[in-house]
Structures are given as C-alpha cells and as structure tokens.
PDB file of N, CA and C in Angstrom:
ATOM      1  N   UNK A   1    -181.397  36.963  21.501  1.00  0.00           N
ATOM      2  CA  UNK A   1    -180.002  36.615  21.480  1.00  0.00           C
ATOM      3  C   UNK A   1    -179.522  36.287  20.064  1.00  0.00           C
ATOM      4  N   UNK A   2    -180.394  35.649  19.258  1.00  0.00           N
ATOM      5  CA  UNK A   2    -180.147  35.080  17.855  1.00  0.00           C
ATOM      6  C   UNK A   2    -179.887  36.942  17.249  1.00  0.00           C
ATOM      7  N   UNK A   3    -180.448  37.804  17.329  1.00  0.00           N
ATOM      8  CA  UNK A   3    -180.115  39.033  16.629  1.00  0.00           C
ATOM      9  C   UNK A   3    -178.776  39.757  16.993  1.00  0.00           C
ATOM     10  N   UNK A   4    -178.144  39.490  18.607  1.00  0.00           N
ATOM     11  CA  UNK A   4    -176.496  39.837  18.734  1.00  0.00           C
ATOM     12  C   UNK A   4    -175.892  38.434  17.964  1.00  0.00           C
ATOM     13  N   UNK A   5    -176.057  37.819  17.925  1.00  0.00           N
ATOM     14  CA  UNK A   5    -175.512  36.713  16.681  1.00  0.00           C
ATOM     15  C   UNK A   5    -174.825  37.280  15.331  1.00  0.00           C
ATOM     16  N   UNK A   6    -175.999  37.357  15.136  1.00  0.00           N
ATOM     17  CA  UNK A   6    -176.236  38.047  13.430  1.00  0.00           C
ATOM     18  C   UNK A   6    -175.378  39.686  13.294  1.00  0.00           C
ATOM     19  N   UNK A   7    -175.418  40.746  14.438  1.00  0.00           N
ATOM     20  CA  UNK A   7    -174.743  41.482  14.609  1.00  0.00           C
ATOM     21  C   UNK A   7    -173.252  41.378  14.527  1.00  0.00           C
ATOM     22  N   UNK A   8    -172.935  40.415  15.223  1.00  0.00           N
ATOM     23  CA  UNK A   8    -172.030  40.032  15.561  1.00  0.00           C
ATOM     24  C   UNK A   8    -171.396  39.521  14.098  1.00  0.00           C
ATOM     25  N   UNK A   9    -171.893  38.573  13.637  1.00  0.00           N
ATOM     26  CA  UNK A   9    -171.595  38.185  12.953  1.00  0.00           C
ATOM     27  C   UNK A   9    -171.081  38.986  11.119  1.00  0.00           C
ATOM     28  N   UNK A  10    -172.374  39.911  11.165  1.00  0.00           N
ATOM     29  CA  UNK A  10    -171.924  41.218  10.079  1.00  0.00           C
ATOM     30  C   UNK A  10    -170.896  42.318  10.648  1.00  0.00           C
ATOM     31  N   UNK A  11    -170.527  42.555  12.020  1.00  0.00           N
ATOM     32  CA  UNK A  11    -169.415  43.186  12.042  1.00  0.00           C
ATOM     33  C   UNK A  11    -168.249  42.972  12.065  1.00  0.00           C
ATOM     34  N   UNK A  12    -168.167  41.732  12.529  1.00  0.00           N
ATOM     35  CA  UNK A  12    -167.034  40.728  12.097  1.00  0.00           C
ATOM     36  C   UNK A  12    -166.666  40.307  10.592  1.00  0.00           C
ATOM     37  N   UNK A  13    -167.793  40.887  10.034  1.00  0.00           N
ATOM     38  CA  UNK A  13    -167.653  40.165   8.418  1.00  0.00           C
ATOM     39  C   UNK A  13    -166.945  41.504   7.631  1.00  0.00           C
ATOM     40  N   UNK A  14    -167.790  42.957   8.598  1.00  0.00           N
ATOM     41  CA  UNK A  14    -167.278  43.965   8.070  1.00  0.00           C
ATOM     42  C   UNK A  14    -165.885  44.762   8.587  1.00  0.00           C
ATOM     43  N   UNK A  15    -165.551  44.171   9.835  1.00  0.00           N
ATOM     44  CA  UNK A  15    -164.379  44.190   9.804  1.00  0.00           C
ATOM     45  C   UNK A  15    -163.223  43.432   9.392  1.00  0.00           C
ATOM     46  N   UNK A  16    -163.270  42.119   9.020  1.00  0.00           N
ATOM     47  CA  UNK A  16    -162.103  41.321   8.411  1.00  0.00           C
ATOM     48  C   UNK A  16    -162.167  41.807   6.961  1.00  0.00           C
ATOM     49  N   UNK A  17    -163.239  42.707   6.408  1.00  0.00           N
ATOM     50  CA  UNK A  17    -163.316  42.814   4.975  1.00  0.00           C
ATOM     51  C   UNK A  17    -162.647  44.321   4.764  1.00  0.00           C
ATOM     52  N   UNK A  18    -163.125  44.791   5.710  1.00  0.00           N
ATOM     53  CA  UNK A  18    -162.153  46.230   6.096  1.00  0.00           C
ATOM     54  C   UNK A  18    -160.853  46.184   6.564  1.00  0.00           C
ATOM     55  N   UNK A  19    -160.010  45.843   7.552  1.00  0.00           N
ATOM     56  CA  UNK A  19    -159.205  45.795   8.496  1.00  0.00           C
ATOM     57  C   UNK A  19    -157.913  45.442   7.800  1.00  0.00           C
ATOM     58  N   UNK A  20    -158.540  43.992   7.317  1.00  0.00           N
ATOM     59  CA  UNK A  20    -157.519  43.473   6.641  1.00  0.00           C
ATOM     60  C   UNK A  20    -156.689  43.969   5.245  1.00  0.00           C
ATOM     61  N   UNK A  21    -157.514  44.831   4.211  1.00  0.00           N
ATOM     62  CA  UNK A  21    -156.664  45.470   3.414  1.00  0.00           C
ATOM     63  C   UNK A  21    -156.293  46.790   3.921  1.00  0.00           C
ATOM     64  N   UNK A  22    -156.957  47.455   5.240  1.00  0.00           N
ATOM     65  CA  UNK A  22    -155.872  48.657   4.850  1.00  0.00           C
ATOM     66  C   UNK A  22    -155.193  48.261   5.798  1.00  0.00           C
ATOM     67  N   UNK A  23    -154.762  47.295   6.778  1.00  0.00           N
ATOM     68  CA  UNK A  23    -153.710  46.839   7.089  1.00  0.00           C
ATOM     69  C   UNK A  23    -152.415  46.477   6.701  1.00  0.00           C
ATOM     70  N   UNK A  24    -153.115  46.203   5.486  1.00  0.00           N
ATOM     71  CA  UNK A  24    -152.054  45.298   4.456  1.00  0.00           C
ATOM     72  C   UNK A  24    -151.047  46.423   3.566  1.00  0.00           C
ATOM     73  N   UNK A  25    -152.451  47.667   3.493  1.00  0.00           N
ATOM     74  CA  UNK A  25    -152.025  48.351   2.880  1.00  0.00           C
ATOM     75  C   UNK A  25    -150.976  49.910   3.750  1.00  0.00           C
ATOM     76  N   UNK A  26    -151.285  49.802   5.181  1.00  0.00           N
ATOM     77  CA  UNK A  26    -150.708  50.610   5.488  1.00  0.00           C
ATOM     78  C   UNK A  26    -148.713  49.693   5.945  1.00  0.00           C
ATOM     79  N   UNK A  27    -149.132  48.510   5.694  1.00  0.00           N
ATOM     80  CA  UNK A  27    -147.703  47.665   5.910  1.00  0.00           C
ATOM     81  C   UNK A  27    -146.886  48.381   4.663  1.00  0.00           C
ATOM     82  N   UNK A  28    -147.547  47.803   3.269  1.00  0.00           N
ATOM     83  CA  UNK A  28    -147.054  48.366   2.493  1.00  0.00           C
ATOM     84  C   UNK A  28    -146.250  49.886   2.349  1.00  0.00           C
ATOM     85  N   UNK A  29    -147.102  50.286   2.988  1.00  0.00           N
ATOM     86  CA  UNK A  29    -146.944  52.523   3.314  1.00  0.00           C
ATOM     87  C   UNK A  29    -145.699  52.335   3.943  1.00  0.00           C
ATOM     88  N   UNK A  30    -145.356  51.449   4.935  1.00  0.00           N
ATOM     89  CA  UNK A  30    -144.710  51.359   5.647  1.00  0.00           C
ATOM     90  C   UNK A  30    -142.994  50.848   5.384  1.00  0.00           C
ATOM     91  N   UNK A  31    -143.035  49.744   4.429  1.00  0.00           N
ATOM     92  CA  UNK A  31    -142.179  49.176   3.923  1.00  0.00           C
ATOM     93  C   UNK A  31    -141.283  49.994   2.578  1.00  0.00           C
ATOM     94  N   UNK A  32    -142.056  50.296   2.058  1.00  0.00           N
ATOM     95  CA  UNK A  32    -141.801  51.512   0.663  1.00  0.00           C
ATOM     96  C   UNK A  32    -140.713  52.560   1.372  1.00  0.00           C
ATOM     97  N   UNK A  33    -141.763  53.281   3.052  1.00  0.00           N
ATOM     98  CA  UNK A  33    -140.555  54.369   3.122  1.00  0.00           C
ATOM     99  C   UNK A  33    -139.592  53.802   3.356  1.00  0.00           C
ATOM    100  N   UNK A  34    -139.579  53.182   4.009  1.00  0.00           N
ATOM    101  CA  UNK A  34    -137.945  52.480   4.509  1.00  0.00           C
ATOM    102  C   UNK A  34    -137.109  52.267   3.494  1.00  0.00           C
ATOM    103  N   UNK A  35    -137.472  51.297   2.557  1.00  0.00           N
ATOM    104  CA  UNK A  35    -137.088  51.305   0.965  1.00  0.00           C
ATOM    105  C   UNK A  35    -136.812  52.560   0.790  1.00  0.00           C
ATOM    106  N   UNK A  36    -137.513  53.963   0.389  1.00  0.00           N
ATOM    107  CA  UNK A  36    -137.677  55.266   0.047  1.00  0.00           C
ATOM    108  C   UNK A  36    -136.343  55.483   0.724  1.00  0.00           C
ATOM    109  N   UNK A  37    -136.498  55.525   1.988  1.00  0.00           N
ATOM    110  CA  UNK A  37    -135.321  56.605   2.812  1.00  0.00           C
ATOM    111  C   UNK A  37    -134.055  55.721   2.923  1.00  0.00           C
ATOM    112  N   UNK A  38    -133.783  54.225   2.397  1.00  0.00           N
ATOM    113  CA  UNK A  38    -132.447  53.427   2.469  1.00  0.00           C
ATOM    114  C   UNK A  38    -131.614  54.123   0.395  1.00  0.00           C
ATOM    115  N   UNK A  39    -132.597  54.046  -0.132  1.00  0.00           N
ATOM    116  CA  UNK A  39    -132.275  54.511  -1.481  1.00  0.00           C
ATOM    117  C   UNK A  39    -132.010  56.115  -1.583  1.00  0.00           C
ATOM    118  N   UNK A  40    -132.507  56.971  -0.546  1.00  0.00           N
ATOM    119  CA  UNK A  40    -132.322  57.917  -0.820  1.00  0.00           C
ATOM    120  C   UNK A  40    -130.951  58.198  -0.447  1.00  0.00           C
ATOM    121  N   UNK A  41    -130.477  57.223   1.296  1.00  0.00           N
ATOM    122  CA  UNK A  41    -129.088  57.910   1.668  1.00  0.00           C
ATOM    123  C   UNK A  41    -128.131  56.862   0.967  1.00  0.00           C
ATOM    124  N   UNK A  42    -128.374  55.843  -0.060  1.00  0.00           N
ATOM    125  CA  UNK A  42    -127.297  55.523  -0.800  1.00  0.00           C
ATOM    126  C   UNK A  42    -127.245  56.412  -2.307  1.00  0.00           C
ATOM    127  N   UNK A  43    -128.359  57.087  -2.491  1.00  0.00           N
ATOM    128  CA  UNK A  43    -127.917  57.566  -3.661  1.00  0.00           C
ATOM    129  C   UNK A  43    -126.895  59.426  -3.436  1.00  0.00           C
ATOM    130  N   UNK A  44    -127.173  59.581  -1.621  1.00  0.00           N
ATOM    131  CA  UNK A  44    -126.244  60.964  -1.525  1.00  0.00           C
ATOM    132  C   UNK A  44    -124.884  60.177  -1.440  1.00  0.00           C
ATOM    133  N   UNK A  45    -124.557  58.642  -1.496  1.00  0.00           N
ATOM    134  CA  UNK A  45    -123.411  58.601  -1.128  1.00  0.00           C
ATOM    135  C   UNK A  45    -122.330  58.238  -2.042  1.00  0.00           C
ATOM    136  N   UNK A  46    -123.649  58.000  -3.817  1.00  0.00           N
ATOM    137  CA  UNK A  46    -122.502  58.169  -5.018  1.00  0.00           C
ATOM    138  C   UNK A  46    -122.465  59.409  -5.659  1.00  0.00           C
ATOM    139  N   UNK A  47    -120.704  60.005  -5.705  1.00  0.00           N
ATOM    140  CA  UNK A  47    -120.821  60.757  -6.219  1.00  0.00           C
ATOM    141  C   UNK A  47    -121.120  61.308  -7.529  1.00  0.00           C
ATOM    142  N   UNK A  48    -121.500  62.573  -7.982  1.00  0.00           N
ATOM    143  CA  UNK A  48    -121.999  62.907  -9.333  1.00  0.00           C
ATOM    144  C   UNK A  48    -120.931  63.155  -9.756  1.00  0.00           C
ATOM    145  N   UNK A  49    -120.980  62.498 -11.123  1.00  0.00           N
ATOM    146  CA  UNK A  49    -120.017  62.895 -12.644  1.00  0.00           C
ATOM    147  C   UNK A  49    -119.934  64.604 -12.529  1.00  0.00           C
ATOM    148  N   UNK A  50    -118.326  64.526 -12.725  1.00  0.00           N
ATOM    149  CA  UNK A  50    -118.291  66.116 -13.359  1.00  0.00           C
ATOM    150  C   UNK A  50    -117.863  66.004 -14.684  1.00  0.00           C
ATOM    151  N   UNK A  51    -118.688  67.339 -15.447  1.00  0.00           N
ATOM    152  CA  UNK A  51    -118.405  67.748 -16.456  1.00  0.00           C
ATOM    153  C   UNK A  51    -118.436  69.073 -16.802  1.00  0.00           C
ATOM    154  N   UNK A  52    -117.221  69.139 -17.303  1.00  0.00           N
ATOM    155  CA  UNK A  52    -117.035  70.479 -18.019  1.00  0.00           C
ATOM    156  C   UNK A  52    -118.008  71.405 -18.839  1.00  0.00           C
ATOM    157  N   UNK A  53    -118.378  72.295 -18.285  1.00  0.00           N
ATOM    158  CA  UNK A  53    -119.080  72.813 -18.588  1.00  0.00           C
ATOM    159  C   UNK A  53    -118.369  73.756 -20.251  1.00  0.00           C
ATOM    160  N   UNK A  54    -119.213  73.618 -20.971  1.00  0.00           N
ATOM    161  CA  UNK A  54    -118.369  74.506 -22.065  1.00  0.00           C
ATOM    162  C   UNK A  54    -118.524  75.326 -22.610  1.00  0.00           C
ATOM    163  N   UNK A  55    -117.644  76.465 -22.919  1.00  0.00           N
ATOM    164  CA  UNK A  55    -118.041  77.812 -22.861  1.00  0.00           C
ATOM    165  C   UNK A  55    -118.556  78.687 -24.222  1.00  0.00           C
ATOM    166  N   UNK A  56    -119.672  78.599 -24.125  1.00  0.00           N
ATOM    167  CA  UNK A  56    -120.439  78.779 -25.614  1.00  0.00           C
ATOM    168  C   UNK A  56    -120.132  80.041 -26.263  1.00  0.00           C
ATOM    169  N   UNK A  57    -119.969  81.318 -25.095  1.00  0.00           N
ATOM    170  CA  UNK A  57    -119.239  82.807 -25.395  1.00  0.00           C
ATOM    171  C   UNK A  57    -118.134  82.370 -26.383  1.00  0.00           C
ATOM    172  N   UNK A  58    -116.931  81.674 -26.172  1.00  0.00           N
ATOM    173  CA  UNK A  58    -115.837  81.435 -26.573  1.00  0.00           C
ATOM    174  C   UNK A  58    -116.315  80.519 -28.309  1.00  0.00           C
ATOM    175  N   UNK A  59    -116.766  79.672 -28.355  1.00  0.00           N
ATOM    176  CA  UNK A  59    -116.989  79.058 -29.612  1.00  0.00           C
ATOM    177  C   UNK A  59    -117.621  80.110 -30.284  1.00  0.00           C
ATOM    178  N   UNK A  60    -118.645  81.249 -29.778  1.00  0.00           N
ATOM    179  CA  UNK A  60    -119.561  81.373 -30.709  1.00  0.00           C
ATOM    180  C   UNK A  60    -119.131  82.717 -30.692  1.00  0.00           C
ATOM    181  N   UNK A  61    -117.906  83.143 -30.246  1.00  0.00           N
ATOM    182  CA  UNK A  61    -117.289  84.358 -30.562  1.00  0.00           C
ATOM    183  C   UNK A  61    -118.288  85.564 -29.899  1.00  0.00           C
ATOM    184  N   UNK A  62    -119.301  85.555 -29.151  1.00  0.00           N
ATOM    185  CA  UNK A  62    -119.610  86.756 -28.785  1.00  0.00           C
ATOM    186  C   UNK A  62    -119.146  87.637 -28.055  1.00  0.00           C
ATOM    187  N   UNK A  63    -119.952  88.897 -28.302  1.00  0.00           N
ATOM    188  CA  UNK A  63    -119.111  90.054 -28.029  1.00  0.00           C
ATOM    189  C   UNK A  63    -119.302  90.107 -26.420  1.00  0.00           C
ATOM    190  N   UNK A  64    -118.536  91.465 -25.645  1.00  0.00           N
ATOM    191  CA  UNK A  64    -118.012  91.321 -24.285  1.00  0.00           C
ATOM    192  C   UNK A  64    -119.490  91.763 -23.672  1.00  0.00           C
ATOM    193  N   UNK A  65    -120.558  92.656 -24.705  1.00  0.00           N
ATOM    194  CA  UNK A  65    -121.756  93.304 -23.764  1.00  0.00           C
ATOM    195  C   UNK A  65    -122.757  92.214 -23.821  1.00  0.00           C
ATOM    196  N   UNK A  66    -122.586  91.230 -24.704  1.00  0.00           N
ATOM    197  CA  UNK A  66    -123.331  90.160 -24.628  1.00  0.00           C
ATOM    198  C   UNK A  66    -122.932  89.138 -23.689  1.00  0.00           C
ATOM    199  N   UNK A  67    -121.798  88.835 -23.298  1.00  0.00           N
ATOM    200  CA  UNK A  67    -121.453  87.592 -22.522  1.00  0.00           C
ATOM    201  C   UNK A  67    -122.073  88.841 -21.039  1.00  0.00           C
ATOM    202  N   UNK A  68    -121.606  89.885 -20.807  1.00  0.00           N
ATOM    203  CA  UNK A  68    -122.370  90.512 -19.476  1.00  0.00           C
ATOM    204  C   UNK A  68    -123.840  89.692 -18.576  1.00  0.00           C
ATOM    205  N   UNK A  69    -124.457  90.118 -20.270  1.00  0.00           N
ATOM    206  CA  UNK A  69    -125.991  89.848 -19.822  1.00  0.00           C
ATOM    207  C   UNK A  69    -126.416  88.374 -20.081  1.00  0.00           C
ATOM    208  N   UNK A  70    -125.560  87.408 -20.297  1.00  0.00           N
ATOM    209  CA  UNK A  70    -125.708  86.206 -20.480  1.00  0.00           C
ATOM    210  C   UNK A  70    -125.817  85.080 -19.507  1.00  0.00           C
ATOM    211  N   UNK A  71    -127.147  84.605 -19.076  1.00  0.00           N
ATOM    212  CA  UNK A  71    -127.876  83.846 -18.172  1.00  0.00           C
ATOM    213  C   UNK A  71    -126.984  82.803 -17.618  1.00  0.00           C
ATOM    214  N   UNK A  72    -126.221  82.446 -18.896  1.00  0.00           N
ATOM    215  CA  UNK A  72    -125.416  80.970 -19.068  1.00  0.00           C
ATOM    216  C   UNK A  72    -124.564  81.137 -18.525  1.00  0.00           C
ATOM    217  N   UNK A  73    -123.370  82.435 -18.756  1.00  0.00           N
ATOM    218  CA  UNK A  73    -122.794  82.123 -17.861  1.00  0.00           C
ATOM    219  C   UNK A  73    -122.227  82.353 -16.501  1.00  0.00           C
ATOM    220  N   UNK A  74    -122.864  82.504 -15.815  1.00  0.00           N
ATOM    221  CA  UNK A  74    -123.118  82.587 -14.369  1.00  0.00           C
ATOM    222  C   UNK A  74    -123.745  81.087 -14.024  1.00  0.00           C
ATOM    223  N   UNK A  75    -124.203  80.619 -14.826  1.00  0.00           N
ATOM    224  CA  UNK A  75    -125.029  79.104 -14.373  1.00  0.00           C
ATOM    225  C   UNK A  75    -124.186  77.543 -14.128  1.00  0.00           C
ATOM    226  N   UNK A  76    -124.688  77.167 -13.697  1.00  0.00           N
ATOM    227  CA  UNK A  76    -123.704  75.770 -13.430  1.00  0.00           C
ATOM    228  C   UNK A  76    -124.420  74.574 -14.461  1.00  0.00           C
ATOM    229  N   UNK A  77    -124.969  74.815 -15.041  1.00  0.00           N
ATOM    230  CA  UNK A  77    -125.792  74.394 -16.253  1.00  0.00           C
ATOM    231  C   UNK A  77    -125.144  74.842 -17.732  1.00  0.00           C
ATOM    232  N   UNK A  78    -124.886  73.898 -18.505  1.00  0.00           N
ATOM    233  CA  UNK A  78    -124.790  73.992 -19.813  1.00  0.00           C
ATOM    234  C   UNK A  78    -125.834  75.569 -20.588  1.00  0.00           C
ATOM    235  N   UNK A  79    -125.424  76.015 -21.445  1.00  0.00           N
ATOM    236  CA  UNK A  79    -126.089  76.534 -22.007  1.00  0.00           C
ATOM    237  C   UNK A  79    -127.546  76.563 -22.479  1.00  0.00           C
ATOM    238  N   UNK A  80    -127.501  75.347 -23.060  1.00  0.00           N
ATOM    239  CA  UNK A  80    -128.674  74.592 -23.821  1.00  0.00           C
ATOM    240  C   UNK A  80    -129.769  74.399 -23.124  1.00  0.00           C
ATOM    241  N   UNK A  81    -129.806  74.065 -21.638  1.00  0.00           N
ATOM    242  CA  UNK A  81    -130.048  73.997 -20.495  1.00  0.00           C
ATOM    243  C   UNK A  81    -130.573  75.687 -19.956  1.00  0.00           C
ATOM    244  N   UNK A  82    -130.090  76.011 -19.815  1.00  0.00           N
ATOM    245  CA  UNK A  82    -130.468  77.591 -19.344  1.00  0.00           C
ATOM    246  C   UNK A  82    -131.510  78.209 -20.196  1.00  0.00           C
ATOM    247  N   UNK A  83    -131.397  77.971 -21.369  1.00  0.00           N
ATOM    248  CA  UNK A  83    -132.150  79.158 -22.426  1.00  0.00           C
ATOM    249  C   UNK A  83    -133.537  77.782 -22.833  1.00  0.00           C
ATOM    250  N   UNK A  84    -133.920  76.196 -22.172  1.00  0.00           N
ATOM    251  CA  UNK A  84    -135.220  75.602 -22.235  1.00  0.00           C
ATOM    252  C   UNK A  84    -136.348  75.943 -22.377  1.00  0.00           C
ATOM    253  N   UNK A  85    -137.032  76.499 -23.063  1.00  0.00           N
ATOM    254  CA  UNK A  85    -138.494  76.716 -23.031  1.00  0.00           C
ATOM    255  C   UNK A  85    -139.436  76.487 -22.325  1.00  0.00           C
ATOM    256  N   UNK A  86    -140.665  76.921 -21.769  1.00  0.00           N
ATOM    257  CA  UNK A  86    -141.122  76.366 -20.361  1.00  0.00           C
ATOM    258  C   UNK A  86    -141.725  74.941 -20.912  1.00  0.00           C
ATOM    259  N   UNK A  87    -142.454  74.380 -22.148  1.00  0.00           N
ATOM    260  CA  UNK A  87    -142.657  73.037 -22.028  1.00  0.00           C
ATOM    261  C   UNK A  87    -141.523  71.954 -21.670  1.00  0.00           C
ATOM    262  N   UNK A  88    -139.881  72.483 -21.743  1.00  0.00           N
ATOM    263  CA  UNK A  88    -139.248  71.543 -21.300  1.00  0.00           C
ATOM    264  C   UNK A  88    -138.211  71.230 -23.182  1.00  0.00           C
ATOM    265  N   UNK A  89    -139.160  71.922 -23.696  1.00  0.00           N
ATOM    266  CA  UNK A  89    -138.097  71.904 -25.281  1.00  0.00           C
ATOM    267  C   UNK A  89    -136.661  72.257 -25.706  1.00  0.00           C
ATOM    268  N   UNK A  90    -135.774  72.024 -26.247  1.00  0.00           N
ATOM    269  CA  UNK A  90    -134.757  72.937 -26.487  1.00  0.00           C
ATOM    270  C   UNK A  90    -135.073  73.697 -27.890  1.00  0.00           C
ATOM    271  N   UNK A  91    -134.587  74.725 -27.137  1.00  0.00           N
ATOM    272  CA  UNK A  91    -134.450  75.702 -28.959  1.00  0.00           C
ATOM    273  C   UNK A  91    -133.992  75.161 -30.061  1.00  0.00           C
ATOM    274  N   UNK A  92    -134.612  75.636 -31.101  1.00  0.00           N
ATOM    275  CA  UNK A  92    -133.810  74.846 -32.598  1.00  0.00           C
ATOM    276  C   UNK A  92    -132.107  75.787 -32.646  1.00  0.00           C
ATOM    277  N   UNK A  93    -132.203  76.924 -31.874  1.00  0.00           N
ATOM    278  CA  UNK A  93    -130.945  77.718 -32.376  1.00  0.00           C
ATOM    279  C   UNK A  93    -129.901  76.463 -31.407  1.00  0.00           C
ATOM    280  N   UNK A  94    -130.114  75.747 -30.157  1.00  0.00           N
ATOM    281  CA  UNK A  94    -129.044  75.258 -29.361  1.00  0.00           C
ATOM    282  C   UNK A  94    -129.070  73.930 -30.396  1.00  0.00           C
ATOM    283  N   UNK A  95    -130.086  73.299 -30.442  1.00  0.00           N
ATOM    284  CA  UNK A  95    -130.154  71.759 -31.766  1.00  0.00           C
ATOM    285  C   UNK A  95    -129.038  72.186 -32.839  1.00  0.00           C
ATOM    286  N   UNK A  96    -128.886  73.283 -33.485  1.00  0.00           N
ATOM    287  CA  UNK A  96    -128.007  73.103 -34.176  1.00  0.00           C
ATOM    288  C   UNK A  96    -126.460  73.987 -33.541  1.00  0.00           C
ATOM    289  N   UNK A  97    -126.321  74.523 -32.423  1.00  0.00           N
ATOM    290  CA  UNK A  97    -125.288  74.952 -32.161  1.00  0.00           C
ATOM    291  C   UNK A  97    -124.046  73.904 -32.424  1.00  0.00           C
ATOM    292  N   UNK A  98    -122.682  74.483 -32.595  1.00  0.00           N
ATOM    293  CA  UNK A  98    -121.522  73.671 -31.866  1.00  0.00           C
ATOM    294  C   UNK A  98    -121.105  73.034 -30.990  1.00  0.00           C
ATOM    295  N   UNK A  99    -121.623  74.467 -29.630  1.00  0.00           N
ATOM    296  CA  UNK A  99    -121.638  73.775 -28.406  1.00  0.00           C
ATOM    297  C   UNK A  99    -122.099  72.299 -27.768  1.00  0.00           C
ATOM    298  N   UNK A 100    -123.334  72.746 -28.429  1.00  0.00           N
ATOM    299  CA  UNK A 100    -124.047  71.694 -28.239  1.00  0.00           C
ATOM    300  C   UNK A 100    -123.932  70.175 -28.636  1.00  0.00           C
ATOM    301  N   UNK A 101    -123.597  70.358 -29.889  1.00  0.00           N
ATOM    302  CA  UNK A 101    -122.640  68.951 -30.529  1.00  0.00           C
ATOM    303  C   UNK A 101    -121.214  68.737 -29.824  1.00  0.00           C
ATOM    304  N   UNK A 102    -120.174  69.897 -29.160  1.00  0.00           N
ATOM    305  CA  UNK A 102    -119.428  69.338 -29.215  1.00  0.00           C
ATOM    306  C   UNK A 102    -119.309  69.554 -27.730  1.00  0.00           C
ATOM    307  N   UNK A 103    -120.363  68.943 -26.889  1.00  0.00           N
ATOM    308  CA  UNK A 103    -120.301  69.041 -25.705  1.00  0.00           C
ATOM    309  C   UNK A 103    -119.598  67.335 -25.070  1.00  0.00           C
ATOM    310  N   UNK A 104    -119.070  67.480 -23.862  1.00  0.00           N
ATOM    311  CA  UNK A 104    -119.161  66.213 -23.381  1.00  0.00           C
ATOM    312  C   UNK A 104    -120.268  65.064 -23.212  1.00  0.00           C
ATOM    313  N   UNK A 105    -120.319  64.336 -23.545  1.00  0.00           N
ATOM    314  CA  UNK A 105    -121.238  62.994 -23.086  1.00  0.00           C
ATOM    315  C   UNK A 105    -121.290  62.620 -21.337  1.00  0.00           C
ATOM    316  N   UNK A 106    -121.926  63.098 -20.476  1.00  0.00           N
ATOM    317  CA  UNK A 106    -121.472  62.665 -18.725  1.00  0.00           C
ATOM    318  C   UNK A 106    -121.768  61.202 -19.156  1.00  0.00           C
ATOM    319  N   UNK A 107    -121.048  60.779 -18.131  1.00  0.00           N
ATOM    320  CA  UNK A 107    -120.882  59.772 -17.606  1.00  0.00           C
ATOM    321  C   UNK A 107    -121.890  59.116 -16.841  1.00  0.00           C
ATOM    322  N   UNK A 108    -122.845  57.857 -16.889  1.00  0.00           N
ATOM    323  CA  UNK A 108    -123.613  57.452 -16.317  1.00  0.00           C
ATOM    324  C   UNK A 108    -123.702  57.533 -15.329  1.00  0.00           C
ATOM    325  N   UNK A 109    -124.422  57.540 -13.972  1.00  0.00           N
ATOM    326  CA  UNK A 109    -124.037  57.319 -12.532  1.00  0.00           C
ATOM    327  C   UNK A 109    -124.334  55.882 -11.982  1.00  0.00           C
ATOM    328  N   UNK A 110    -124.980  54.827 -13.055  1.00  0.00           N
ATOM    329  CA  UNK A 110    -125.430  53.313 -12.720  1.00  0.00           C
ATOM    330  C   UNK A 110    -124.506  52.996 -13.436  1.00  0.00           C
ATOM    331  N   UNK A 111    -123.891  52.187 -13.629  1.00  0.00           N
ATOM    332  CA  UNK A 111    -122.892  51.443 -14.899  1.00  0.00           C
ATOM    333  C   UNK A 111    -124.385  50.090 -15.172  1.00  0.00           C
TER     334      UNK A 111
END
C-alpha cells in the first residue's frame, strides 16, 4: 500500500507541475484572441486617411508610350511604392524624385 502512496504521490506532483502551466498558458491563448479579435473589429471601424495620390507622369513630363506601360499608374499606390525592390528598398532614382518630395504627408490614423 505504501508503494500506491508514493505513486500517487509522484503523479500528483507530476501533474500540478504539468497541468498547471499549460493551463495557465492555454488561458492566456485564450484571452489574447479575444483581445486579437476586439482590436481587430475596432480597427475596421476607423476609417483610413485619404491621400492623393500624385501623378508622377505629369511632373516628370513623360511621354504617352511610357505612361501606357507604366505599373504606377493603374495602382492605388504611390509611385515610389510600386517600383520597391524585393528587399523592401526604395530606388535611389524615387529618393531623389519630385514626386516623391513633393508628395503629401498622410495623416496618422492614432492621434
């Protein structure tokens, strides 16, 4: 009987040592989404800043067979934006464009 004791006693030891953190931890899992999915439907319910998109054809004078084949504008994206490099860089030609300097500043969406 003294050895269901001792049994007893290490599975009890190995379950309060188990049980109790991923309990704790699936509360956590639990609390986050709710958090997750209350932040997600207040952030569809501020609206996004508009900004003018600005028309880089027009500043930079190009010609009519070039604006055709031009990515930008068909895009709902800035220029500068469209022509990104795949690491995520901007070109040195948009760094020093006009456009690019004399684009709007958006508007925060947190004040």
């Amino acid at each position: 009987m003294e050895w269901f004791n001792s049994l007893l006693a290490i599975l009890t030891g190995l379950a309060l040592r188990l049980a109790i953190p991923i309990a704790i931890t699936l509360l956590a899992i639990y609390i986050l989404r709710k958090v997750d999915i209350r932040w997600q439907e207040e952030a569809l319910q501020i609206p996004l800043p508009t900004v003018e998109k600005p028309h880089c054809w027009e500043i930079n004078n190009c010609p009519a067979g070039k604006i055709r084949e031009c990515p930008a504008r068909n895009s709902t994206e800035p220029c500068w934006q469209v022509y990104r490099l795949a690491n995520g860089y901007l070109r040195e030609e948009c760094l020093a464009c006009r456009v690019f300097h004399q684009a709007p500043i958006p508007n925060p969406v947190h004040p």
